[in-house]
N, C-alpha and C. Protein backbone atom coordinates (compact mmCIF):
# COMPACT_ATOMS: atom_id res chain seq x y z
N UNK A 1 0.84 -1.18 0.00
CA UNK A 1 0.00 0.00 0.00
C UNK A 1 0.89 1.24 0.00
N UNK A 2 0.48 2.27 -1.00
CA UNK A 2 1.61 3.39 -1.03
C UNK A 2 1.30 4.18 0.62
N UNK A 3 2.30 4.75 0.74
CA UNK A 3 1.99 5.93 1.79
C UNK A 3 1.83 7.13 1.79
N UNK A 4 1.82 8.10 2.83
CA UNK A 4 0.99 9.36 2.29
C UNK A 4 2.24 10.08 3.01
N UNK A 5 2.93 10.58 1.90
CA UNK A 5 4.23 11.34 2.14
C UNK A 5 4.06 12.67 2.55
N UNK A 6 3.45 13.44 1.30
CA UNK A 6 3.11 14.44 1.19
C UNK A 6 2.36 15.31 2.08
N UNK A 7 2.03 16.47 2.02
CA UNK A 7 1.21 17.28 2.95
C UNK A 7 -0.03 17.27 2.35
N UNK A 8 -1.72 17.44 2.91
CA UNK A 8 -2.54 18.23 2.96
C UNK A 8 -2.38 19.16 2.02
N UNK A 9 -2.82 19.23 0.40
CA UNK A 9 -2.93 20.23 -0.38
C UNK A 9 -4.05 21.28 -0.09
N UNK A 10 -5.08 21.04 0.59
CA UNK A 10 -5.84 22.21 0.53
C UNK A 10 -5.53 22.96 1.82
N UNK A 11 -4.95 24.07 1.92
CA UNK A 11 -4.72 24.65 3.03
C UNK A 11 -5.75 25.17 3.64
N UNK A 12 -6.32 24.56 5.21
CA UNK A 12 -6.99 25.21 5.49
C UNK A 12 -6.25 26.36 6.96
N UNK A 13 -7.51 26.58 7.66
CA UNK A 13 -6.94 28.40 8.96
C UNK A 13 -6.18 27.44 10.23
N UNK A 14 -5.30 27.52 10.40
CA UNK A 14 -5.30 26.70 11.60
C UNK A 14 -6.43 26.54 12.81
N UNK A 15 -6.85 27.29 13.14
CA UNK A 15 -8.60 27.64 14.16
C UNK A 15 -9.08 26.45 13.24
N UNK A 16 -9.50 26.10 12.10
CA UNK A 16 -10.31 25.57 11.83
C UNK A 16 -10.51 23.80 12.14
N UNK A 17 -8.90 23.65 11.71
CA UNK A 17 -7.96 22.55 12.27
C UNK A 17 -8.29 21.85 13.97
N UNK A 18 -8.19 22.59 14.17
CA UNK A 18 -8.39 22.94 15.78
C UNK A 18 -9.67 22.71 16.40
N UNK A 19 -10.27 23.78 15.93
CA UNK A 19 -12.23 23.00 15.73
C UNK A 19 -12.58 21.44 15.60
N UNK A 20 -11.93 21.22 14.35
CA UNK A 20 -12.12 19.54 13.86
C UNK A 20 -11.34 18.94 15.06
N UNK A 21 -10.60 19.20 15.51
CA UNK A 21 -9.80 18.11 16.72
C UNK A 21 -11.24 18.17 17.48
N UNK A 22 -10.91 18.99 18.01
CA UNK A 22 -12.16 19.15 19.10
C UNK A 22 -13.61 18.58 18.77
N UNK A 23 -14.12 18.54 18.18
CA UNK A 23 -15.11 18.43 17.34
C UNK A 23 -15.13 16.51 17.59
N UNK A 24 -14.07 15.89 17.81
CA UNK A 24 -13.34 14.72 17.06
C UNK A 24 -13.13 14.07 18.49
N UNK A 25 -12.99 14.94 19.30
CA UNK A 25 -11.73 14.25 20.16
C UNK A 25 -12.73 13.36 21.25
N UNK A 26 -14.19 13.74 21.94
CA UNK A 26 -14.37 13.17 22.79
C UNK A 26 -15.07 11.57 22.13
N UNK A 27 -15.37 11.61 20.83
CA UNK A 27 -16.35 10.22 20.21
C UNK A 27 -14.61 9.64 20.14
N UNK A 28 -13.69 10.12 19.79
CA UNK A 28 -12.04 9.61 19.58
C UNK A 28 -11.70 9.00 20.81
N UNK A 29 -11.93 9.59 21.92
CA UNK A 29 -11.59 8.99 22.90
C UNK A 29 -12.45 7.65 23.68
N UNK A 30 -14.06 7.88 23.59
CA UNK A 30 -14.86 6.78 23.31
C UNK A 30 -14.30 5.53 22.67
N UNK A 31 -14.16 5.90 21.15
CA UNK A 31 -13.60 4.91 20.28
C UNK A 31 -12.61 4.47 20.42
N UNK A 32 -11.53 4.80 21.19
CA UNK A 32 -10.39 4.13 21.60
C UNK A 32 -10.29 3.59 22.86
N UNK A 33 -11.20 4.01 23.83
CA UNK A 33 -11.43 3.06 25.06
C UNK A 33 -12.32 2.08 24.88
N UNK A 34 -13.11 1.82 23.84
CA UNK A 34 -13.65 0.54 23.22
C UNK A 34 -12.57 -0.49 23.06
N UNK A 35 -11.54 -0.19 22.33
CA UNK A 35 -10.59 -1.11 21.37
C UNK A 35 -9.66 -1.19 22.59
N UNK A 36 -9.68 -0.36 23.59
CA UNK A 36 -8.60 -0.75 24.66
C UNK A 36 -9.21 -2.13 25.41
N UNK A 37 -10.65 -1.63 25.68
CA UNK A 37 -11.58 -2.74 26.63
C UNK A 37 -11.46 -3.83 25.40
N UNK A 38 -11.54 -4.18 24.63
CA UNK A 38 -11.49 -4.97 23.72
C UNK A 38 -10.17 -6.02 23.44
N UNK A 39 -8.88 -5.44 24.08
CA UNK A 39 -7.67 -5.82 24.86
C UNK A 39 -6.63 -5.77 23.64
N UNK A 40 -6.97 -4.43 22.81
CA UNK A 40 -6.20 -3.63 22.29
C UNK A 40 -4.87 -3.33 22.57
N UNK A 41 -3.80 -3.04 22.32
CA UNK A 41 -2.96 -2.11 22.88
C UNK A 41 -2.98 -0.88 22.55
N UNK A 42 -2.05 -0.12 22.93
CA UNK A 42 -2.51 1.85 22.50
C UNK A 42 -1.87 1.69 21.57
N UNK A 43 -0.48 0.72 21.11
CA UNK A 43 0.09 0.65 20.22
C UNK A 43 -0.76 0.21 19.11
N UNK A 44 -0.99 -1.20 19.19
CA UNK A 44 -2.19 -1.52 18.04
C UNK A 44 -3.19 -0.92 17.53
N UNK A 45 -3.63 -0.16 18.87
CA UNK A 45 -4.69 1.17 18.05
C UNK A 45 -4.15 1.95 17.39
N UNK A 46 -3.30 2.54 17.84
CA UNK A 46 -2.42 3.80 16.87
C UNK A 46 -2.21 3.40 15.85
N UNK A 47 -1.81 2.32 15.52
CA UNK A 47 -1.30 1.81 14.26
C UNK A 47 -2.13 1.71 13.16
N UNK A 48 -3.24 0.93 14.16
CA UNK A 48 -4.34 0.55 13.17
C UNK A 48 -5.12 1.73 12.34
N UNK A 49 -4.82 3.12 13.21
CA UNK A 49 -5.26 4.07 13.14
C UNK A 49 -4.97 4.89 11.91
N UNK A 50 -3.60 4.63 11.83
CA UNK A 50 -2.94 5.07 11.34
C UNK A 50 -2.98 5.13 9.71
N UNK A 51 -2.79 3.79 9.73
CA UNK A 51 -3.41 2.59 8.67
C UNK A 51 -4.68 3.20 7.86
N UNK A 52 -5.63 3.53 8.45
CA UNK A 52 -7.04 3.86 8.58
C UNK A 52 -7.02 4.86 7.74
N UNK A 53 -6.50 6.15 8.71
CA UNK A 53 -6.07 7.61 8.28
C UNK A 53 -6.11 7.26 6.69
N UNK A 54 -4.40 6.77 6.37
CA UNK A 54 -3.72 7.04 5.09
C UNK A 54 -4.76 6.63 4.22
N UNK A 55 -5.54 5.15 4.47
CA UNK A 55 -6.61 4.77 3.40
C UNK A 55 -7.50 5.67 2.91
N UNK A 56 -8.08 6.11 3.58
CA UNK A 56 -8.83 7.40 3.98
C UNK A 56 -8.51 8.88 3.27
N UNK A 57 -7.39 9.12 3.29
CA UNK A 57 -6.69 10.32 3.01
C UNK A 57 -6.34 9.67 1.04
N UNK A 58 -5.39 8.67 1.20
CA UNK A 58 -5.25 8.23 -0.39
C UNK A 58 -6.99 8.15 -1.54
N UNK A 59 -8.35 7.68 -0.75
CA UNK A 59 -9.64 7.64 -1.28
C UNK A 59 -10.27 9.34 -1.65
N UNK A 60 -9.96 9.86 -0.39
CA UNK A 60 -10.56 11.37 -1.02
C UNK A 60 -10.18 12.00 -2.13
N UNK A 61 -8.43 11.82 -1.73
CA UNK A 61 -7.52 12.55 -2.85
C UNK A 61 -8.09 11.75 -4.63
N UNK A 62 -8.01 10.28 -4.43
CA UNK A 62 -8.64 9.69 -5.76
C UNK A 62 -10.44 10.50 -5.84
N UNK A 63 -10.90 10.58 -5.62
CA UNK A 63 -12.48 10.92 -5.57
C UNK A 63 -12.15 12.32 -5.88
N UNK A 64 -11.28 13.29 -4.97
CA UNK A 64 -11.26 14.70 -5.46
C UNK A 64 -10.71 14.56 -7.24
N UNK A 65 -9.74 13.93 -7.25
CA UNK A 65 -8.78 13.87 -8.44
C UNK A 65 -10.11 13.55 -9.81
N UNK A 66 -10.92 12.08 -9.99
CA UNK A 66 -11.94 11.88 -10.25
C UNK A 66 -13.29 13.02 -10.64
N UNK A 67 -13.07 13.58 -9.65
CA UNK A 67 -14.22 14.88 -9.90
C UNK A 67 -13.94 16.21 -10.60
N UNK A 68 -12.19 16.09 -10.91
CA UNK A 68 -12.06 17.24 -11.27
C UNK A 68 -11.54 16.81 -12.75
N UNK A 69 -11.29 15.63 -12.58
CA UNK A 69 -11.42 15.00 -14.64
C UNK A 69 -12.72 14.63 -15.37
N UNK A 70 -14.05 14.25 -13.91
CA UNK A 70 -14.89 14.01 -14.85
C UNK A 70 -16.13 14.99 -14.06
N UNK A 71 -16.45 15.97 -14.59
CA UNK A 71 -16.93 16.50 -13.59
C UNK A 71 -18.52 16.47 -14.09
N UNK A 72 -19.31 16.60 -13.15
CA UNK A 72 -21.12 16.22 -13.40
C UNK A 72 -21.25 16.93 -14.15
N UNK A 73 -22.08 16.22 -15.27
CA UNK A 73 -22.77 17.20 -16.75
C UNK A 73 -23.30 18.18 -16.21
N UNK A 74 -24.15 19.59 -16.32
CA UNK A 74 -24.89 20.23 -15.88
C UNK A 74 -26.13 19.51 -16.74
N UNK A 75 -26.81 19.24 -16.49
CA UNK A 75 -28.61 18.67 -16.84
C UNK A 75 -28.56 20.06 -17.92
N UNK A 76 -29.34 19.96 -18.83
CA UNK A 76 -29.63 20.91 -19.72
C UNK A 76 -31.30 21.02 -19.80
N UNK A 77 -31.85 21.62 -20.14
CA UNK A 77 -33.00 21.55 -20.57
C UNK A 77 -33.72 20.64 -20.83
N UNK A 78 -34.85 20.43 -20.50
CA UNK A 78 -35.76 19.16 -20.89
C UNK A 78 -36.85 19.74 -21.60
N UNK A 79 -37.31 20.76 -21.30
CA UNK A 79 -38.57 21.16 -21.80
C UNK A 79 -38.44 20.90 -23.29
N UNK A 80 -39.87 20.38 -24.25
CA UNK A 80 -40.16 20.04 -25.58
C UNK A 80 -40.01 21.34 -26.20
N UNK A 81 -40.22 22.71 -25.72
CA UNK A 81 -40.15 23.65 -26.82
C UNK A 81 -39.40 24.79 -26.75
């Protein structure tokens, strides 16, 4: 599986960044005391996490890439006259 070397091309505000943590962090912390009770390690989670991320990050970038070679027809007119 390739890896994700590169940076984040769309720059967003840092505040905004920041928001999304937050936004993220208490269902994040839920979700990782599941996989701990589950007899996880923090290591194995991280990893797995990790793992997760890049899949994740490599699918958008294909789907953004995708949308900007084939991009939705605009519907044209239907009306008969």
């Amino acid at each position: 599986m390739p890896k994700v070397t590169d940076t984040i091309t769309q720059p967003q505000p840092p505040d905004r960044r920041v928001e999304c943590e937050r936004a993220l962090e208490e269902d994040f912390q839920i979700f990782t005391s599941l996989a701990e009770g589950a007899g996880w390690t923090w290591q194995e989670i991280a990893l797995a996490l990790m793992e997760l991320t890049e899949d994740y990050v490599v699918a958008m970038r294909m789907a953004a890439k995708m949308a900007e070679t084939n991009p939705v027809p605009f519907p044209g007119n239907k009306t008969m006259h």
